[in-house]
PDB file of N, CA and C in Angstrom:
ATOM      1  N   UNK A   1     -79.101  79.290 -63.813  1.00  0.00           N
ATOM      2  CA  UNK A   1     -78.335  80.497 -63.657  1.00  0.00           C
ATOM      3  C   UNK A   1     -78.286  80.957 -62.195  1.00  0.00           C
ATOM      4  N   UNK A   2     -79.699  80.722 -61.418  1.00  0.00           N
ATOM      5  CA  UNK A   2     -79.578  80.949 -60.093  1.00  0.00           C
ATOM      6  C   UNK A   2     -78.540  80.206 -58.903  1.00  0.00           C
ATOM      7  N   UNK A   3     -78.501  79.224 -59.961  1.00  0.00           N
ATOM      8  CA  UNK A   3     -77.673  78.384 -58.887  1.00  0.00           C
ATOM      9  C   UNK A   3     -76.068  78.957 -59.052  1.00  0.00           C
ATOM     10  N   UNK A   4     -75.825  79.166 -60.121  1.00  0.00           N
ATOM     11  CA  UNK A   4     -74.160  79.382 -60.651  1.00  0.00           C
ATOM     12  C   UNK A   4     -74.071  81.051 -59.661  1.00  0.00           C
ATOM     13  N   UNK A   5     -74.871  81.477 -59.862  1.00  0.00           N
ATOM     14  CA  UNK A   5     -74.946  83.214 -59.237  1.00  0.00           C
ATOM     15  C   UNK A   5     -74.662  82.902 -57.297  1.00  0.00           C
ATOM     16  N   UNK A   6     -75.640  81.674 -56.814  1.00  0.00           N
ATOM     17  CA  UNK A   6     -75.490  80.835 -55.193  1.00  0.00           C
ATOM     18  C   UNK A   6     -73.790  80.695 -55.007  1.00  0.00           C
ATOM     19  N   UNK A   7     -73.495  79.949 -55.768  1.00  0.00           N
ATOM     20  CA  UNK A   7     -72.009  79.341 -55.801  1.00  0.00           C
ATOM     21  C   UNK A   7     -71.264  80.487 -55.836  1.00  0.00           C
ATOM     22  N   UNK A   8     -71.134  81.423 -56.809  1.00  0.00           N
ATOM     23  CA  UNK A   8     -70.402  82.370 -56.610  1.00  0.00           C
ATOM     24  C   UNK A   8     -70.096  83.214 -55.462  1.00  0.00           C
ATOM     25  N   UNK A   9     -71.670  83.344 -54.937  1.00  0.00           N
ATOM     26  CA  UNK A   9     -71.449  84.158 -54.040  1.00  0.00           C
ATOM     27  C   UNK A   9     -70.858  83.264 -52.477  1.00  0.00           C
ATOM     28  N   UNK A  10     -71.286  82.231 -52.672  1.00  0.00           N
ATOM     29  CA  UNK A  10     -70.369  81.772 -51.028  1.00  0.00           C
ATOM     30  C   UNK A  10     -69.017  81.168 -51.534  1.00  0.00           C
ATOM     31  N   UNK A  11     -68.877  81.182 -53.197  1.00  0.00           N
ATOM     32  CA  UNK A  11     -67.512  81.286 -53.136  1.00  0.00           C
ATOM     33  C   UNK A  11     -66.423  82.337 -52.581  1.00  0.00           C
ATOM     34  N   UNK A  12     -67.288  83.919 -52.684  1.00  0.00           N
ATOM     35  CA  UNK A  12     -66.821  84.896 -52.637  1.00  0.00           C
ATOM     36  C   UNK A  12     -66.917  85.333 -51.004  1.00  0.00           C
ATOM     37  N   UNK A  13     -67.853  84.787 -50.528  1.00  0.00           N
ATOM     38  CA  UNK A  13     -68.015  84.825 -48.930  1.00  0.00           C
ATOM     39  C   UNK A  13     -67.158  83.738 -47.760  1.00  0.00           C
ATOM     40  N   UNK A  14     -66.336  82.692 -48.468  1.00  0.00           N
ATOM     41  CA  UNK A  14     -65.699  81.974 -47.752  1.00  0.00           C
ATOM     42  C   UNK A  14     -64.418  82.050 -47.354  1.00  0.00           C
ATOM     43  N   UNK A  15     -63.761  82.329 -46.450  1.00  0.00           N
ATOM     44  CA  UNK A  15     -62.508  82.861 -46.363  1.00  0.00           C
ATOM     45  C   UNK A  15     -61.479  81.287 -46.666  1.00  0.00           C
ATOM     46  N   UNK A  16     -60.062  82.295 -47.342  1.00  0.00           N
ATOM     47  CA  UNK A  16     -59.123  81.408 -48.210  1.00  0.00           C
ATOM     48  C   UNK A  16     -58.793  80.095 -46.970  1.00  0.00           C
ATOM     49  N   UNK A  17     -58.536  79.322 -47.271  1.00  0.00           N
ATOM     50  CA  UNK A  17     -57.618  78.126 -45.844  1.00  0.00           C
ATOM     51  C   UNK A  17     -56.407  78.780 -45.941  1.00  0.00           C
ATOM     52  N   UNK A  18     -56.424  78.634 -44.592  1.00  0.00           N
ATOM     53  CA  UNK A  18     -54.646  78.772 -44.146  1.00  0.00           C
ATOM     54  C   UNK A  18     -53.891  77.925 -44.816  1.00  0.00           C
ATOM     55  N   UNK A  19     -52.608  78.240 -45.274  1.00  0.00           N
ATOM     56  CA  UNK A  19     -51.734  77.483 -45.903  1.00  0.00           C
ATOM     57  C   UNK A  19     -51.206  76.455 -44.835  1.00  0.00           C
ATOM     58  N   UNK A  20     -50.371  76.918 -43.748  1.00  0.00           N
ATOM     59  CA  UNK A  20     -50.150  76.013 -42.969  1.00  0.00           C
ATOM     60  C   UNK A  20     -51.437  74.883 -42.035  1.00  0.00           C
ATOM     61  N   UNK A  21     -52.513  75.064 -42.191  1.00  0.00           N
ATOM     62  CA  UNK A  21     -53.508  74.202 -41.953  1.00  0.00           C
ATOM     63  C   UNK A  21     -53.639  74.858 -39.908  1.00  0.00           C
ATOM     64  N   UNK A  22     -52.966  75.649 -39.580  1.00  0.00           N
ATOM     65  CA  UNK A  22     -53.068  76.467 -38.270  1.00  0.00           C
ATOM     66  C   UNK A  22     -53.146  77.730 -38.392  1.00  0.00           C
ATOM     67  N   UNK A  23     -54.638  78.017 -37.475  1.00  0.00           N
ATOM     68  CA  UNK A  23     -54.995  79.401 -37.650  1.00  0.00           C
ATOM     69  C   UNK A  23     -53.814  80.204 -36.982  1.00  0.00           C
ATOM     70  N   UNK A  24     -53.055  80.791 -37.264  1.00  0.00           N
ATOM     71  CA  UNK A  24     -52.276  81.730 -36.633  1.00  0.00           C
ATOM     72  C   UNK A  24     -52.726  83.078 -35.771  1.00  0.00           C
ATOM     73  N   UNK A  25     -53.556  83.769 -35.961  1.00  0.00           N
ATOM     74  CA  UNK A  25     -54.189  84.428 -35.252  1.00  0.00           C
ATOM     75  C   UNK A  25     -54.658  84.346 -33.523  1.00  0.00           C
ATOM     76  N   UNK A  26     -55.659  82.846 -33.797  1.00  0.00           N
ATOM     77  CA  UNK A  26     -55.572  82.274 -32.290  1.00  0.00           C
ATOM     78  C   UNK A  26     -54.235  82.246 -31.795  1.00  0.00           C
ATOM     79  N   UNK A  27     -53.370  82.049 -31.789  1.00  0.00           N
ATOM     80  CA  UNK A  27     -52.161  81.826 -30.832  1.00  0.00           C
ATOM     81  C   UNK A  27     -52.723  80.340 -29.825  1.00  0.00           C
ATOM     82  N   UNK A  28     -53.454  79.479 -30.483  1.00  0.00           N
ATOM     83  CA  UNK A  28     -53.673  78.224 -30.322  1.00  0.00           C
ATOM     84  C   UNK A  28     -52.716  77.548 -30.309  1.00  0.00           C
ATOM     85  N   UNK A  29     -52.131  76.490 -29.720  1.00  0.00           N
ATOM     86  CA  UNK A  29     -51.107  75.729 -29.860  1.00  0.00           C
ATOM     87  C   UNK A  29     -51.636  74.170 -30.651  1.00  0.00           C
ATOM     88  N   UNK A  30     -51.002  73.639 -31.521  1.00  0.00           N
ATOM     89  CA  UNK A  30     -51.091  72.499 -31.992  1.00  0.00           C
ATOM     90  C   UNK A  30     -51.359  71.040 -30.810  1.00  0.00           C
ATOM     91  N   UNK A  31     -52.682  70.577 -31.043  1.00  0.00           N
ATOM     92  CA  UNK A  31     -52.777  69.558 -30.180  1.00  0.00           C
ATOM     93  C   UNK A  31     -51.537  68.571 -29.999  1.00  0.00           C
ATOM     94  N   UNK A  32     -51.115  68.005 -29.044  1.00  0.00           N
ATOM     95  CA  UNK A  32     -49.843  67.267 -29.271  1.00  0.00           C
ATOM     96  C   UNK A  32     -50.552  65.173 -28.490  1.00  0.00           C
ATOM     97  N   UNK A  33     -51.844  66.055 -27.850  1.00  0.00           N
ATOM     98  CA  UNK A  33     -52.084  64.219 -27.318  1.00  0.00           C
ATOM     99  C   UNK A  33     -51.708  64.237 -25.932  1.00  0.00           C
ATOM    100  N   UNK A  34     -50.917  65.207 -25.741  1.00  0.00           N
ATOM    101  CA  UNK A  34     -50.106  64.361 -24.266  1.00  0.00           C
ATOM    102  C   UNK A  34     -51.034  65.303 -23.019  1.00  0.00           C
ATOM    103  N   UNK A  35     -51.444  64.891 -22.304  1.00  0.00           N
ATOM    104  CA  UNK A  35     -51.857  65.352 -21.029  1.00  0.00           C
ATOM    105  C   UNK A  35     -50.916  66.625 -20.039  1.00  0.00           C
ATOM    106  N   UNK A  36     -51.023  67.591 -19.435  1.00  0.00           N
ATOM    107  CA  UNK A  36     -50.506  68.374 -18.996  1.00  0.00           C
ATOM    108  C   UNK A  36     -50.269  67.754 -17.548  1.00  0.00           C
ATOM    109  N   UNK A  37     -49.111  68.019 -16.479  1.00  0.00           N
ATOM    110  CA  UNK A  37     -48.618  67.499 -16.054  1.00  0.00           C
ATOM    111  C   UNK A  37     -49.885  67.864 -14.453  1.00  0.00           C
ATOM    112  N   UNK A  38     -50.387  66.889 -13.697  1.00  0.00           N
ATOM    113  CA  UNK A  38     -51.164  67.118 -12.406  1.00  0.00           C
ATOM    114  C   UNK A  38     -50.094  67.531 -11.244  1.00  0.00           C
ATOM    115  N   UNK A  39     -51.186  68.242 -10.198  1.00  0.00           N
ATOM    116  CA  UNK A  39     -50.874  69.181  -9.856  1.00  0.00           C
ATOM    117  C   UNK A  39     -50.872  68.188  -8.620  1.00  0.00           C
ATOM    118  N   UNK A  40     -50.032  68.300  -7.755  1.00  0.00           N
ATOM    119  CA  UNK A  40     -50.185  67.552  -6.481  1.00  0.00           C
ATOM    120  C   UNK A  40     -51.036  68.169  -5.653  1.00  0.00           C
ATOM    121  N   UNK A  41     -52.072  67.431  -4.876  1.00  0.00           N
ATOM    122  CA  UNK A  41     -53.158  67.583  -4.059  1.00  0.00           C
ATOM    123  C   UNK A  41     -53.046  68.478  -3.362  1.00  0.00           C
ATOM    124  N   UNK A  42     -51.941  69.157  -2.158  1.00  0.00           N
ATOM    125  CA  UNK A  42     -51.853  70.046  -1.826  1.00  0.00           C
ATOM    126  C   UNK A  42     -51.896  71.201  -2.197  1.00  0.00           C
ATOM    127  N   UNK A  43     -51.657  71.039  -3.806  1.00  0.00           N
ATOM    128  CA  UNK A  43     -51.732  72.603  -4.504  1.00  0.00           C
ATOM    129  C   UNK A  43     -53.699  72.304  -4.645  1.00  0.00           C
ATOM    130  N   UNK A  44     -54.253  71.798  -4.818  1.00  0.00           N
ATOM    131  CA  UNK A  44     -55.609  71.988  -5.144  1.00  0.00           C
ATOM    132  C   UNK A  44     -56.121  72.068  -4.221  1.00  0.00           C
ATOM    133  N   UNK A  45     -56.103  71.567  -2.898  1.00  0.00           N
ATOM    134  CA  UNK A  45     -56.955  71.793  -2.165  1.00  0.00           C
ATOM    135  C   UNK A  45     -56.251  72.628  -0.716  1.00  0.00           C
ATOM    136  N   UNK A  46     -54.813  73.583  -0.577  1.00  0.00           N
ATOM    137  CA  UNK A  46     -54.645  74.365  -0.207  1.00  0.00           C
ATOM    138  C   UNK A  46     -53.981  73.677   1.025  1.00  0.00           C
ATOM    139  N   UNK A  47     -52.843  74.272   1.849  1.00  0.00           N
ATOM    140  CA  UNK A  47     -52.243  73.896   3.001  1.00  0.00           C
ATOM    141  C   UNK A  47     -52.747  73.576   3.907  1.00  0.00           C
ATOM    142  N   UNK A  48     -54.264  74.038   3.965  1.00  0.00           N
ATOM    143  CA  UNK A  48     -55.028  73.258   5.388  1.00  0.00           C
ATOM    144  C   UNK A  48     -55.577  71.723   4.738  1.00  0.00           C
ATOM    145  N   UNK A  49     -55.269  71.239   4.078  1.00  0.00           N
ATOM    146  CA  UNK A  49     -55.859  70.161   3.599  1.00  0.00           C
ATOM    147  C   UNK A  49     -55.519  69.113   4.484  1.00  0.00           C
ATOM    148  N   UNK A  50     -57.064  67.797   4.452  1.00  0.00           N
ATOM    149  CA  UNK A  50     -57.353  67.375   5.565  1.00  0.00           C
ATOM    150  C   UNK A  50     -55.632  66.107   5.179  1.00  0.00           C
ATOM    151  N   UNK A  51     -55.037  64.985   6.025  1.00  0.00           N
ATOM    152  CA  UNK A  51     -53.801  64.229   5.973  1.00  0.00           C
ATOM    153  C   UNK A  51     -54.912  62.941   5.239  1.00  0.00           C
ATOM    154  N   UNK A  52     -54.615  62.672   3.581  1.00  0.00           N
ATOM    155  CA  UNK A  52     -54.711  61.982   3.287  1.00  0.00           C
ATOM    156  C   UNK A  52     -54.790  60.201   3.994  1.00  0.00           C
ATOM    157  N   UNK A  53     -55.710  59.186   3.920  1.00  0.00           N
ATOM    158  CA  UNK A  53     -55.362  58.519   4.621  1.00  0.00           C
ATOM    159  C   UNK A  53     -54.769  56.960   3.804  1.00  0.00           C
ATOM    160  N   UNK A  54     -53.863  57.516   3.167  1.00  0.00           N
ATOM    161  CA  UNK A  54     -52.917  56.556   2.015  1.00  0.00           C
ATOM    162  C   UNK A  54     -52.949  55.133   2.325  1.00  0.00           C
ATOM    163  N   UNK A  55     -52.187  54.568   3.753  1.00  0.00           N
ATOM    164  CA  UNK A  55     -52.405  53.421   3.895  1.00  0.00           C
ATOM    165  C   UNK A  55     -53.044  52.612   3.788  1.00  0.00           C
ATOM    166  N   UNK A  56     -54.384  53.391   4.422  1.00  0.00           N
ATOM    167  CA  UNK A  56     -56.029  52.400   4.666  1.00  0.00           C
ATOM    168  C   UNK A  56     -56.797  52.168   3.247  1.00  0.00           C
ATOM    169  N   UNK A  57     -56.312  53.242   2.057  1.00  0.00           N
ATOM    170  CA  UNK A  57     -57.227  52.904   0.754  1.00  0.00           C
ATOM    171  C   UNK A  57     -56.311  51.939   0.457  1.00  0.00           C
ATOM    172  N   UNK A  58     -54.818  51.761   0.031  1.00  0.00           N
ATOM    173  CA  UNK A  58     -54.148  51.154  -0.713  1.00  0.00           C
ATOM    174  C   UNK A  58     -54.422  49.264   0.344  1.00  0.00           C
ATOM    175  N   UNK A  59     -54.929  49.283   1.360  1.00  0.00           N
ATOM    176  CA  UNK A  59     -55.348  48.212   1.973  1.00  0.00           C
ATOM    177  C   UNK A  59     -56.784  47.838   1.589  1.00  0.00           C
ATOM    178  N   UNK A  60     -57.333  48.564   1.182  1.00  0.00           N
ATOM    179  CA  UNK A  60     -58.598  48.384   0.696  1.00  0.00           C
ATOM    180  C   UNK A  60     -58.565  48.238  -0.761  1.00  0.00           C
ATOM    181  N   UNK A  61     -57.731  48.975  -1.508  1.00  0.00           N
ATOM    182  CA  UNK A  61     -57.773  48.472  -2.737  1.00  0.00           C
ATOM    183  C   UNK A  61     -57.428  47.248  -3.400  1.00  0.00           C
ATOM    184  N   UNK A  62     -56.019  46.781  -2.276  1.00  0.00           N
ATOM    185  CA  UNK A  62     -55.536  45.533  -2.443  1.00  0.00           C
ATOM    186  C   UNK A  62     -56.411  44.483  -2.009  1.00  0.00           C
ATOM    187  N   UNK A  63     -57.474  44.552  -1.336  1.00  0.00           N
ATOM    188  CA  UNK A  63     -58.674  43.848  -0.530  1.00  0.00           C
ATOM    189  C   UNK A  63     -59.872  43.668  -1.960  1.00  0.00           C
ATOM    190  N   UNK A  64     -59.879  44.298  -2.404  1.00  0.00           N
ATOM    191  CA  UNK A  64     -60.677  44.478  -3.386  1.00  0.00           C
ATOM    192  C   UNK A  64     -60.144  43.726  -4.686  1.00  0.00           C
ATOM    193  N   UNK A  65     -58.743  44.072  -4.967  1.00  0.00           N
ATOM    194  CA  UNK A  65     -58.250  43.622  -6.302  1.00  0.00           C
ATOM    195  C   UNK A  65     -58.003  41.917  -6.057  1.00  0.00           C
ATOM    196  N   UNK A  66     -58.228  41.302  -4.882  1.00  0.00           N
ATOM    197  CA  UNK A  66     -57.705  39.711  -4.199  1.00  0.00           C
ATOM    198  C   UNK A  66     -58.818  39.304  -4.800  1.00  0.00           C
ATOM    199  N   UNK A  67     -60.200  40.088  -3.690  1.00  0.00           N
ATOM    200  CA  UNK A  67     -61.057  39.280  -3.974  1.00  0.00           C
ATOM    201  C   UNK A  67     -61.581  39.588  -5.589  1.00  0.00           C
ATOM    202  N   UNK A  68     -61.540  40.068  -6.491  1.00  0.00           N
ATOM    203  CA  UNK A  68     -61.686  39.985  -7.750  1.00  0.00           C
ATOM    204  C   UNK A  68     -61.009  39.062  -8.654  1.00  0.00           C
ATOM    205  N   UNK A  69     -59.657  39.011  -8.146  1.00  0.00           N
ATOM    206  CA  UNK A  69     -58.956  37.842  -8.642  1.00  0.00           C
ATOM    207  C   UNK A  69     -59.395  36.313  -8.243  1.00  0.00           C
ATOM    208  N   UNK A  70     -59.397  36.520  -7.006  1.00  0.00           N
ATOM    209  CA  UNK A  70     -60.638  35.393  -6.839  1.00  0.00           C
ATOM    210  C   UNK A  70     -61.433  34.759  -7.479  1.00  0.00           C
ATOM    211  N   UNK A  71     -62.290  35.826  -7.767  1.00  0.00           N
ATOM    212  CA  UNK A  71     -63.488  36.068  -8.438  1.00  0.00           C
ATOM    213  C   UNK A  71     -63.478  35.205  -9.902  1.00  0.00           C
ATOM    214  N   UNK A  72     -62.681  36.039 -10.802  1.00  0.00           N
ATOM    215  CA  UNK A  72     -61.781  35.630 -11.973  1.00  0.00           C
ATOM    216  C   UNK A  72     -61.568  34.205 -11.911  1.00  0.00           C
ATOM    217  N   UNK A  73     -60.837  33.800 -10.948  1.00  0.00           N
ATOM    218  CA  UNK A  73     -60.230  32.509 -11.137  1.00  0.00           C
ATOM    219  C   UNK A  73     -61.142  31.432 -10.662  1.00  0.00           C
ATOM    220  N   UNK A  74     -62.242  32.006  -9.996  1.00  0.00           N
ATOM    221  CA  UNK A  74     -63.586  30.881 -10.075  1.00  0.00           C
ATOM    222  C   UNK A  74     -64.727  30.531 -10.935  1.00  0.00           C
ATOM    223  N   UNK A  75     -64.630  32.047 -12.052  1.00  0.00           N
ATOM    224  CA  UNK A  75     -65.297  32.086 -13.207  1.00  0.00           C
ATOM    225  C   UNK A  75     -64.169  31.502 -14.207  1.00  0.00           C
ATOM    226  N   UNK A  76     -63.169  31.328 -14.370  1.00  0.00           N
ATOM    227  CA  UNK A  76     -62.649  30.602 -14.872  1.00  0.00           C
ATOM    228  C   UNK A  76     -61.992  28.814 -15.037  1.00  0.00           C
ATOM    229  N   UNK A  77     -62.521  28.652 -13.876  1.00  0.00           N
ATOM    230  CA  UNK A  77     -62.136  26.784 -13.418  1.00  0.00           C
ATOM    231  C   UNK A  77     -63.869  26.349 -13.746  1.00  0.00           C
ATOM    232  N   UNK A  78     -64.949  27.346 -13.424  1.00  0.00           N
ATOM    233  CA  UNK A  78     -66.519  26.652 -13.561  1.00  0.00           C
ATOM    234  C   UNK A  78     -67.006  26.483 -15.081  1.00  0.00           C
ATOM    235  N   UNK A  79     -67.274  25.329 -15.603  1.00  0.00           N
ATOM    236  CA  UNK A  79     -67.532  24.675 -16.744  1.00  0.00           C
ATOM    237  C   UNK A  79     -68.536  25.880 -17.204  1.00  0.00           C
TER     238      UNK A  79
END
């Protein structure tokens, strides 16, 4: 009997589900997945921001991605 009297009562303590399965109240928006759009660097780090030095990474990255391919293609020819 104690138990049926338990049940009742957090039956009676649980609020109904939303019909549409979204709390309306929050003014939450439905997850959609997609990422919000980035902010270009100058907006984050403000008009004195130091002049990116674009050339020299994208030379270094390409320095990096060779010798990995390299890399790759010597772990791949060795028995």
């Amino acid at each position: 009997m104690r138990g049926l009297a338990v049940l009742l009562l957090l039956a009676a303590c649980t609020p109904a589900p939303d019909p549409a399965g979204v709390p309306e109240a929050t003014g939450v928006p439905e997850p959609t997945g997609a990422f919000p759009p980035l902010l270009p660097l100058e907006a984050v780090l403000g008009p004195g921001a130091p002049p990116r030095a674009d050339a020299e990474e994208a030379a270094r990255l390409a320095a990096r991605a060779e010798a990995l391919r390299a890399r790759a293609a010597a772990l791949r020819a060795a028995p």
